[in-house]
C-alpha atoms as a PDB file:
ATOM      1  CA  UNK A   1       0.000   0.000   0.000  1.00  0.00           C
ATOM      2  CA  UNK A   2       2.920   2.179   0.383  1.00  0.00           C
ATOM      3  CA  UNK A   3       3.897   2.672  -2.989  1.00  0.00           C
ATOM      4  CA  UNK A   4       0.232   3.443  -4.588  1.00  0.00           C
ATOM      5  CA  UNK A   5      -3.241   2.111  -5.733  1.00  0.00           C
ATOM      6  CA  UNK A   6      -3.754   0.597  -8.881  1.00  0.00           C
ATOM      7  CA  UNK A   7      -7.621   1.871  -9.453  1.00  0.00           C
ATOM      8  CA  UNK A   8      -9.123   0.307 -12.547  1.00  0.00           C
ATOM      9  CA  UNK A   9     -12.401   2.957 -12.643  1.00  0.00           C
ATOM     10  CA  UNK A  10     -15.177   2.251 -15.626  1.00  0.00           C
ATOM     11  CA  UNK A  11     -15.908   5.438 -17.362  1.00  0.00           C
ATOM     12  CA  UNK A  12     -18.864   5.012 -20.417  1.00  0.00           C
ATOM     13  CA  UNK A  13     -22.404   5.679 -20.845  1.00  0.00           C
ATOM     14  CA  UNK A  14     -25.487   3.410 -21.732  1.00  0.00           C
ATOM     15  CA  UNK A  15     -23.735   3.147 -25.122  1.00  0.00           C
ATOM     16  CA  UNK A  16     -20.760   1.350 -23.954  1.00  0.00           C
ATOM     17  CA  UNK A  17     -17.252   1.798 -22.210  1.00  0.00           C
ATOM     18  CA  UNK A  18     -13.819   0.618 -20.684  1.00  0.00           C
ATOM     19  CA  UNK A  19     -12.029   0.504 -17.931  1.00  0.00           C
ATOM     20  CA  UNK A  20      -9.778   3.052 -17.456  1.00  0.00           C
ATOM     21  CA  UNK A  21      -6.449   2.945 -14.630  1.00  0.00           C
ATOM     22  CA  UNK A  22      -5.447   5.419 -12.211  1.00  0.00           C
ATOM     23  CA  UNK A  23      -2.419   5.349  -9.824  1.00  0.00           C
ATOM     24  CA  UNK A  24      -3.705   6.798  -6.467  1.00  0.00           C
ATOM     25  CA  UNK A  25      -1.301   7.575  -3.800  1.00  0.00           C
ATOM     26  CA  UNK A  26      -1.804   5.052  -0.709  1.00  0.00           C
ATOM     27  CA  UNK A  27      -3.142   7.013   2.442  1.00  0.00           C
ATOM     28  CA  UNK A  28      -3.581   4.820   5.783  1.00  0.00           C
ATOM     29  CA  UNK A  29      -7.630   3.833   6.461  1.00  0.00           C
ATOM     30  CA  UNK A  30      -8.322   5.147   2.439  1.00  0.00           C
ATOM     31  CA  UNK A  31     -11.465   3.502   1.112  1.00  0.00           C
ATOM     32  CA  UNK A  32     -12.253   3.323  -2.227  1.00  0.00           C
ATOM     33  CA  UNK A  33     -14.550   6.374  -2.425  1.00  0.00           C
ATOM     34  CA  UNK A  34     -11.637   8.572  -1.411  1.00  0.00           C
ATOM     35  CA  UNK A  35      -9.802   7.095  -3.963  1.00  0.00           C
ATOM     36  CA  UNK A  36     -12.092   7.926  -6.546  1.00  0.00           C
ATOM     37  CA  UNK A  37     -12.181  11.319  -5.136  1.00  0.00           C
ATOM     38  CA  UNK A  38      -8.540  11.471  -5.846  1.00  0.00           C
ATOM     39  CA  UNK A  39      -8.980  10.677  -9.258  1.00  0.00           C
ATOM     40  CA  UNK A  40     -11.685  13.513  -9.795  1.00  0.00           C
ATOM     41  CA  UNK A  41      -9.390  16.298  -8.044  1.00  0.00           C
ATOM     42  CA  UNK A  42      -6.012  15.010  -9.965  1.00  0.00           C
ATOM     43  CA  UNK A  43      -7.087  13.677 -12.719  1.00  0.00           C
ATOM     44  CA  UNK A  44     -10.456  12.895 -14.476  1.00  0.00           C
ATOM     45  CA  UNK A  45     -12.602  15.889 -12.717  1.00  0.00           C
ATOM     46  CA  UNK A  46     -15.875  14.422 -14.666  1.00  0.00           C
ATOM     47  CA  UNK A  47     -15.788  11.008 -13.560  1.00  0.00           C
ATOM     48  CA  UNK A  48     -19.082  10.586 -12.378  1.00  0.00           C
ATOM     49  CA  UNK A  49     -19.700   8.628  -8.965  1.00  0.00           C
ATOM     50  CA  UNK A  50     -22.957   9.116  -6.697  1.00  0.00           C
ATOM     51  CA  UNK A  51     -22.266   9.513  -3.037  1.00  0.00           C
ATOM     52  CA  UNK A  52     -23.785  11.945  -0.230  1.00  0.00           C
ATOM     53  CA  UNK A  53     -22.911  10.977   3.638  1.00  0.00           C
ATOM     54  CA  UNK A  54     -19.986   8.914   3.403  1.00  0.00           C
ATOM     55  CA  UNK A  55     -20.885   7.628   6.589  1.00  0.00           C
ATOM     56  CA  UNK A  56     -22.819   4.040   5.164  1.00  0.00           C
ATOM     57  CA  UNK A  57     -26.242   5.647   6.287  1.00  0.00           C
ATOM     58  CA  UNK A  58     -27.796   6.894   2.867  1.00  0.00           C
ATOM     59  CA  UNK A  59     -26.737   4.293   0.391  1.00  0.00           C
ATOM     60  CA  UNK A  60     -26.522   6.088  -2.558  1.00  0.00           C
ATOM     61  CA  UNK A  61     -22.406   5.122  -3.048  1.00  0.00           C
ATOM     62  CA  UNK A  62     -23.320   1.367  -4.334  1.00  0.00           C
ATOM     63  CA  UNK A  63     -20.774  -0.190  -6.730  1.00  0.00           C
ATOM     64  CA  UNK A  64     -19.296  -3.280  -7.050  1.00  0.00           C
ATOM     65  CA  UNK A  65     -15.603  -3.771  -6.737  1.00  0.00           C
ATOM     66  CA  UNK A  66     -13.390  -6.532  -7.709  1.00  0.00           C
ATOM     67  CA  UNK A  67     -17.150  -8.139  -8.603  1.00  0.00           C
ATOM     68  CA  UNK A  68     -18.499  -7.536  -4.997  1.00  0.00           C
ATOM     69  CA  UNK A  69     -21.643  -5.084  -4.693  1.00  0.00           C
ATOM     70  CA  UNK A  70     -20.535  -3.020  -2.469  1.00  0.00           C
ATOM     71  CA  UNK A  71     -20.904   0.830  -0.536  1.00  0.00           C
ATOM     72  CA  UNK A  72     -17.754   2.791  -1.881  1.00  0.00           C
ATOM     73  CA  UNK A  73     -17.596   4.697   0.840  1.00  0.00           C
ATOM     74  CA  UNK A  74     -17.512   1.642   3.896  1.00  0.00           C
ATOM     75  CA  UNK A  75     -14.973  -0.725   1.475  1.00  0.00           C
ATOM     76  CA  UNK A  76     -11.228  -0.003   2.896  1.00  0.00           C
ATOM     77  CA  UNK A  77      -8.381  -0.294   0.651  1.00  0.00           C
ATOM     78  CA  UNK A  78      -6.101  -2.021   2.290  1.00  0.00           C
ATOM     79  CA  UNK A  79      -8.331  -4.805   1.895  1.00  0.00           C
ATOM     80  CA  UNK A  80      -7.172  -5.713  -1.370  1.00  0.00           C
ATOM     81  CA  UNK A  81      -2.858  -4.762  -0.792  1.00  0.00           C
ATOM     82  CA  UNK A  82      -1.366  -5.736  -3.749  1.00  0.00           C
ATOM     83  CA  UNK A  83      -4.714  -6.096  -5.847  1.00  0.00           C
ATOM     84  CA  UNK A  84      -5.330  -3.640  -8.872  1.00  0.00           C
ATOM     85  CA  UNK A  85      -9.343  -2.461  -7.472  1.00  0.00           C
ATOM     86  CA  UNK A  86     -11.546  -2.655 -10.212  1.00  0.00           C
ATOM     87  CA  UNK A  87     -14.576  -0.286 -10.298  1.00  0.00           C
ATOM     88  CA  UNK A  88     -17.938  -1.162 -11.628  1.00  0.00           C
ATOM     89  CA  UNK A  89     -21.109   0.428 -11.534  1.00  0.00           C
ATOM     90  CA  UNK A  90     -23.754  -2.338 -10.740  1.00  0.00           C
ATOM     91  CA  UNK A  91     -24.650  -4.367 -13.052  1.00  0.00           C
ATOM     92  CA  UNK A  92     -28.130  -5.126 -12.596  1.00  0.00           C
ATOM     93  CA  UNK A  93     -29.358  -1.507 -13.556  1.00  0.00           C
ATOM     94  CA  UNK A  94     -28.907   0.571 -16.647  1.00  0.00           C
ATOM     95  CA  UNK A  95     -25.871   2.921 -16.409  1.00  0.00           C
ATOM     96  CA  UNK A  96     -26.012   6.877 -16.722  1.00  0.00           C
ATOM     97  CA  UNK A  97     -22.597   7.687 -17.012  1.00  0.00           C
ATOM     98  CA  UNK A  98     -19.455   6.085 -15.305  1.00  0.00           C
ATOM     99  CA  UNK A  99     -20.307   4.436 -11.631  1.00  0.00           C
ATOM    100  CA  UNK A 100     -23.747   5.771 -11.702  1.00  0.00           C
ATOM    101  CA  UNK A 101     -26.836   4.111 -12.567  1.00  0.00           C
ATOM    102  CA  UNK A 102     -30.574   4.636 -12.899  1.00  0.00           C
ATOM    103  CA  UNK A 103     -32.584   2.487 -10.233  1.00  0.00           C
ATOM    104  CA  UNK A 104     -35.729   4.012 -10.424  1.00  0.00           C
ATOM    105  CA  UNK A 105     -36.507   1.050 -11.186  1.00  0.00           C
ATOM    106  CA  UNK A 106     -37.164   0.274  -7.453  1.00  0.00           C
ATOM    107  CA  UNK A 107     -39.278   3.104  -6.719  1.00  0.00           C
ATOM    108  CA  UNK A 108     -41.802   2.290  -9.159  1.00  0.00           C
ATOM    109  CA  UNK A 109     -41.866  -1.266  -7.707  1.00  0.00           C
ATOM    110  CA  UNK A 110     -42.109   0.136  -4.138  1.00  0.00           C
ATOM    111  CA  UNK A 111     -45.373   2.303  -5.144  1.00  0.00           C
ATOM    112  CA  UNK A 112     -47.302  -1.172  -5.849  1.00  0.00           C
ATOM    113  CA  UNK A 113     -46.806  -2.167  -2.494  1.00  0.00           C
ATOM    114  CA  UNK A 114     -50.017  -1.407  -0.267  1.00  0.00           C
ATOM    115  CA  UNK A 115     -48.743   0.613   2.564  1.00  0.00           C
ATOM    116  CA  UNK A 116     -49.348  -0.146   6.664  1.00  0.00           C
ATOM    117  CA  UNK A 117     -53.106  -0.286   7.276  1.00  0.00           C
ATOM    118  CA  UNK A 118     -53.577  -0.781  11.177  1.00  0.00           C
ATOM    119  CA  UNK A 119     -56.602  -2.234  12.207  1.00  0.00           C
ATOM    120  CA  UNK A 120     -56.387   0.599  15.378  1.00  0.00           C
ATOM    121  CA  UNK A 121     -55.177   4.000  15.463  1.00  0.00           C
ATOM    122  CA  UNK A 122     -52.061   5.640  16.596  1.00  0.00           C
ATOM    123  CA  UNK A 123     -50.367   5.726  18.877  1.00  0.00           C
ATOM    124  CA  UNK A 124     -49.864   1.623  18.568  1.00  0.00           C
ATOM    125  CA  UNK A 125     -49.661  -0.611  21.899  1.00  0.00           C
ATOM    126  CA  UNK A 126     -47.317  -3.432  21.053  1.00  0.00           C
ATOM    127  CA  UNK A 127     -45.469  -6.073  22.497  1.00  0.00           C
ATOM    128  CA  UNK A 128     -41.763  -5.958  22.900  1.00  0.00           C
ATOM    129  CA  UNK A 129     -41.754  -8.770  20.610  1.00  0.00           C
ATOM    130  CA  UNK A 130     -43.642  -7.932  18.309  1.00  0.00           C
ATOM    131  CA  UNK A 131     -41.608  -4.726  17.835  1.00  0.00           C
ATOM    132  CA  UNK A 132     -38.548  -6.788  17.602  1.00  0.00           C
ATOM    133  CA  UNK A 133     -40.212  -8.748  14.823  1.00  0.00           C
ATOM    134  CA  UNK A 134     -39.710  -5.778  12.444  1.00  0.00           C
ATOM    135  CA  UNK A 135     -37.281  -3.376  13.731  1.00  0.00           C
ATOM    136  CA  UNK A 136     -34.431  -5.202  11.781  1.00  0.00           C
ATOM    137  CA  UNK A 137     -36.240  -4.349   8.692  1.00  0.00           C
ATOM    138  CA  UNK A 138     -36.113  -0.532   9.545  1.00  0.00           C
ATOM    139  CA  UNK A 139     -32.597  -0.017   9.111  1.00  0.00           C
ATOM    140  CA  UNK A 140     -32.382  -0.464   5.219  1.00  0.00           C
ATOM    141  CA  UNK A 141     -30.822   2.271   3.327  1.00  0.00           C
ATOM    142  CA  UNK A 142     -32.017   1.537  -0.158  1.00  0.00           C
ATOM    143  CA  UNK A 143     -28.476   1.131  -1.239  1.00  0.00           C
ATOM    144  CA  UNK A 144     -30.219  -2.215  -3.241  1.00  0.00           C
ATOM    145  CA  UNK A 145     -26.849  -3.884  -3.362  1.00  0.00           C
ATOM    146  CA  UNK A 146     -28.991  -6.950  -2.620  1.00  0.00           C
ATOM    147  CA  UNK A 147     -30.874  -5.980  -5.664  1.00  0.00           C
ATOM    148  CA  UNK A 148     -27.635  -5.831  -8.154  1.00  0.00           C
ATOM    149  CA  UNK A 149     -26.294  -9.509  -6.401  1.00  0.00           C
ATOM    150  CA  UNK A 150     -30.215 -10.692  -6.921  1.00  0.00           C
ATOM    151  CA  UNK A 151     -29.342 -13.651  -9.611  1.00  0.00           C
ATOM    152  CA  UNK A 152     -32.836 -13.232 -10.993  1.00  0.00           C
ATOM    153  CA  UNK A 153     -32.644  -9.544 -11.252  1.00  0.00           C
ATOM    154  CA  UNK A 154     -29.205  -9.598 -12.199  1.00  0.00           C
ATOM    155  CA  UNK A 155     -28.949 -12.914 -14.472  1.00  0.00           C
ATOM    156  CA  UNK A 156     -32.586 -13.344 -15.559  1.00  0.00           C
ATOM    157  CA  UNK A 157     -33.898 -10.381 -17.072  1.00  0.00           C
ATOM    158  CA  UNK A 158     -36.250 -10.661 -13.963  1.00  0.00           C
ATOM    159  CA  UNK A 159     -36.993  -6.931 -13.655  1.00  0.00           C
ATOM    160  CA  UNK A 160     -40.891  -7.592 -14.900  1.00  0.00           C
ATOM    161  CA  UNK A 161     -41.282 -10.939 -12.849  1.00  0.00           C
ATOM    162  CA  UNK A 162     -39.750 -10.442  -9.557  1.00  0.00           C
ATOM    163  CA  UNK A 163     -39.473  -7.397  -7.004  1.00  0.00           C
ATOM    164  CA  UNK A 164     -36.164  -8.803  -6.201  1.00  0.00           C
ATOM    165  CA  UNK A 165     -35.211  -8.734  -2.243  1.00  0.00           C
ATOM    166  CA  UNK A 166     -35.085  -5.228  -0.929  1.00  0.00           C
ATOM    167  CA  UNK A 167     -39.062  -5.267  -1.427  1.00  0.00           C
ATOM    168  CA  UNK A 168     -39.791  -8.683   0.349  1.00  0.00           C
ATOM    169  CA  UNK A 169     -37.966  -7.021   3.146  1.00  0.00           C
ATOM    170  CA  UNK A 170     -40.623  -3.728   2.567  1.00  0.00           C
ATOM    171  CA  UNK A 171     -43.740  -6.545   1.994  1.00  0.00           C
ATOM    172  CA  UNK A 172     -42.235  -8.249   5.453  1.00  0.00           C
ATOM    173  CA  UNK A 173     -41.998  -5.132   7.464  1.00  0.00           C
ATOM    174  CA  UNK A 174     -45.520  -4.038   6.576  1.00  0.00           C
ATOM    175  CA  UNK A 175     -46.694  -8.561   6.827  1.00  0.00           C
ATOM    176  CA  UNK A 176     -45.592  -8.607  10.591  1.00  0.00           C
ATOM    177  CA  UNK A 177     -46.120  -5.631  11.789  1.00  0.00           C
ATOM    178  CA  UNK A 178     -48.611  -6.861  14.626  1.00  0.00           C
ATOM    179  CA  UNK A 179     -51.094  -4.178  14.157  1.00  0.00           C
ATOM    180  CA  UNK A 180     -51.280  -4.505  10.470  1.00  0.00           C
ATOM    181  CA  UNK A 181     -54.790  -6.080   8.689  1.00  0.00           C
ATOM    182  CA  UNK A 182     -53.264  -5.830   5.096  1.00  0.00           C
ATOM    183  CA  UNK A 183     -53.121  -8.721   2.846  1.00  0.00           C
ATOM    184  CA  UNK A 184     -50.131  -8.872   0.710  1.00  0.00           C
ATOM    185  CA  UNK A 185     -50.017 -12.595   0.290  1.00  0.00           C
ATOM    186  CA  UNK A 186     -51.640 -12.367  -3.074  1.00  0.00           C
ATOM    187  CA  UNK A 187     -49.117  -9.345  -4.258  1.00  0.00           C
ATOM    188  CA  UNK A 188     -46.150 -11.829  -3.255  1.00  0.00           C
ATOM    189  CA  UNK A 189     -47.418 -14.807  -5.096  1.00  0.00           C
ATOM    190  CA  UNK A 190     -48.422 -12.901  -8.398  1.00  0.00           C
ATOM    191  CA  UNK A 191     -46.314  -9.579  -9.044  1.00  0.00           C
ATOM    192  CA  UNK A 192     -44.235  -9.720  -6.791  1.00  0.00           C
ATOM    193  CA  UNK A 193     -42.996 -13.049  -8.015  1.00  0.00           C
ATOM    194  CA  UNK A 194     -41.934 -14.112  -4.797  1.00  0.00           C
ATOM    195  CA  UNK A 195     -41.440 -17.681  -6.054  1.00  0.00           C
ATOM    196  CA  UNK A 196     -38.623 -16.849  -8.451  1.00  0.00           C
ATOM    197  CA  UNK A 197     -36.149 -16.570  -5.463  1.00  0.00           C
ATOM    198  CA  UNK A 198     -34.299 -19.933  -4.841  1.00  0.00           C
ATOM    199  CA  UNK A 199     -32.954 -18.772  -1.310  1.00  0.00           C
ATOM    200  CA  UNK A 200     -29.214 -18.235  -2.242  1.00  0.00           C
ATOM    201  CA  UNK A 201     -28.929 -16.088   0.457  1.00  0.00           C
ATOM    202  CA  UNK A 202     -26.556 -13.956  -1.862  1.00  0.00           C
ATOM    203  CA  UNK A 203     -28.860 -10.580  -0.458  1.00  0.00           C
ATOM    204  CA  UNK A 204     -28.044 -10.923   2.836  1.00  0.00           C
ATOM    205  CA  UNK A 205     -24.324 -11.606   2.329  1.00  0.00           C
ATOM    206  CA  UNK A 206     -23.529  -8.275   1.103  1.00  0.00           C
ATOM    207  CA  UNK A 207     -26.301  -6.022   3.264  1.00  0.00           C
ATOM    208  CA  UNK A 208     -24.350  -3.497   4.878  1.00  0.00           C
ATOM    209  CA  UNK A 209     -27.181  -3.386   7.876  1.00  0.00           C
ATOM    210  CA  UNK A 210     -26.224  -7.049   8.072  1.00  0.00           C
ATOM    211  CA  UNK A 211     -30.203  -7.408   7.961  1.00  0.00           C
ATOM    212  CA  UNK A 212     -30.817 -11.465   7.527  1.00  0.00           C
ATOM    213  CA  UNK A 213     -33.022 -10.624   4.123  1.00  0.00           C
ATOM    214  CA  UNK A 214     -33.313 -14.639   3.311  1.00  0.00           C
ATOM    215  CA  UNK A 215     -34.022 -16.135   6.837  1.00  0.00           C
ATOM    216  CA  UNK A 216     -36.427 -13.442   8.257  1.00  0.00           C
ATOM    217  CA  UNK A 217     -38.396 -11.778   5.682  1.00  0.00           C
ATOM    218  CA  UNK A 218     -38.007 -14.065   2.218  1.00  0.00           C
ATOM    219  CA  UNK A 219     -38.212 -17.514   3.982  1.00  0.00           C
ATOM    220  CA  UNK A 220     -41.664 -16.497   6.355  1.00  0.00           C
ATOM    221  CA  UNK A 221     -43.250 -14.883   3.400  1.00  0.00           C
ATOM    222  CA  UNK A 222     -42.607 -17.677   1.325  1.00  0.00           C
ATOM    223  CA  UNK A 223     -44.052 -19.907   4.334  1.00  0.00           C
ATOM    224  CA  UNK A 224     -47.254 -17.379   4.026  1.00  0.00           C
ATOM    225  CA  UNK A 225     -47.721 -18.370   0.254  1.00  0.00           C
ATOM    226  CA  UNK A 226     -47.313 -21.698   0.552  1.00  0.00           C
ATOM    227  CA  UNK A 227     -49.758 -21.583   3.723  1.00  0.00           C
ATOM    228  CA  UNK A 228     -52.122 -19.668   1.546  1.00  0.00           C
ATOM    229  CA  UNK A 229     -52.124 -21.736  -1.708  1.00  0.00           C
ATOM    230  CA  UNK A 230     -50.349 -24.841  -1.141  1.00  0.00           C
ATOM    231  CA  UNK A 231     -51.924 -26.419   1.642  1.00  0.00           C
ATOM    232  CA  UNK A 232     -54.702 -29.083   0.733  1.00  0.00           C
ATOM    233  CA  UNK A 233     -57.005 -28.234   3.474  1.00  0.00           C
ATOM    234  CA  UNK A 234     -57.406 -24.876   2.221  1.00  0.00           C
ATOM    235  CA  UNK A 235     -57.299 -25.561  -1.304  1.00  0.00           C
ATOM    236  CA  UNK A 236     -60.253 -27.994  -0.338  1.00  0.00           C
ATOM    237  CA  UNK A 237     -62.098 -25.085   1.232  1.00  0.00           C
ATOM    238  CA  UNK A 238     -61.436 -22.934  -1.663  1.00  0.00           C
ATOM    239  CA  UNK A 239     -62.754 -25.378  -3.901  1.00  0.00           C
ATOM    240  CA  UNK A 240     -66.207 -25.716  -1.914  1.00  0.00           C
ATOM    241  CA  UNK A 241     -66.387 -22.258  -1.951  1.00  0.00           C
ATOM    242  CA  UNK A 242     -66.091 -21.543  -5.723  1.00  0.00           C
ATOM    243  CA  UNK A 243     -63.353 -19.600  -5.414  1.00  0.00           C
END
């Protein structure tokens, strides 16, 4: 690390590009959004990267480097001594220009998700529990690195069949919520496309919240579907009932 960075940075638009290298001088605890700030100060000042806190907490640096979706801005350089770090905007979404990309992708998805509907007012009387149920799905930033490692989203072309992980962790936080009446079961098995997901547990390996996307909010919802439309006592019921 003493002698430099090798930064290998892609620079292009939605028409194509390359990989272009820098030489970054080595500066101890350096991550690989200062490095990249290096390069627009010294050398290329229109490289284009997306960033805001630089404190993990807002999400917006996602990239992948060396492969890895990751947060620019939390990924320390001397993690790869002796490596050249190659720079990649993510993959799974359509690219602007350099390391940024357009995921509005994932907003229109999240505006097809029916919102908390409590069965009693506010303020809500809940169970310890029950508030511990959820609160892990709070802290995502919307950084959707799971989305970008999603192998449907990323692999598949599954942008119009699945909502891809971040929003089973929205459709959980909303499911289990204990003063919630909604029914989203039908959302996960249809449009939301819930059953594409194999449970790779690739999502939760590179969360930066370490939230466990796979075992608490993909696996239970999954268990709701299956509850809903698999089991032969209520597809029996179902049937009686002409529906």
């Amino acid at each position: 690390m003493s002698e430099g960075i090798t930064l290998s940075v892609w620079r292009g638009d939605k028409d194509g590009g390359e990989e272009v290298g820098y030489q970054v001088p080595a500066v101890p605890g350096m991550v690989v959004l200062d490095a990249l700030h290096w390069v627009q100060q010294n050398a290329q000042p229109d490289l284009a990267v997306r960033w805001n806190c630089k404190a993990a907490h807002c999400g917006s640096c996602g990239a992948e480097v060396n492969g890895e979706p990751k947060l620019l801005c939390k990924t320390r350089l001397d993690d790869y001594a002796g490596e050249t770090v190659r720079v990649r905007p993510m993959a799974t979404f359509p690219v602007i220009k350099d390391l940024v990309t357009d995921v509005s992708w994932n907003y229109q998805v999240a505006e097809q998700i029916p919102p908390l509907d409590p069965a009693v007012p506010a303020p809500f009387t809940m169970y310890q529990e029950d508030a511990s149920r959820v609160q892990e799905f709070h802290r995502c930033i919307e950084c959707f690195l799971c989305q970008d490692t999603c192998h449907v989203l990323r692999n598949h072309d599954g942008t119009d069949k699945y909502f891809g992980p971040r929003f089973m962790v929205k459709i959980a936080e909303y499911e289990m919520h204990a003063v919630d009446q909604g029914d989203r079961v039908p959302l996960l098995a249809q449009a939301a496309g819930l059953n594409m997901c194999n449970v790779t547990k690739c999502c939760t390996e590179v969360c930066p919240q370490h939230i466990r996307i796979t075992d608490n909010a993909i696996i239970p919802l999954k268990e709701r579907v299956v509850d809903r439309y698999y089991d032969p006592i209520r597809t029996l019921f179902r049937r009686l009932a002409g529906r």
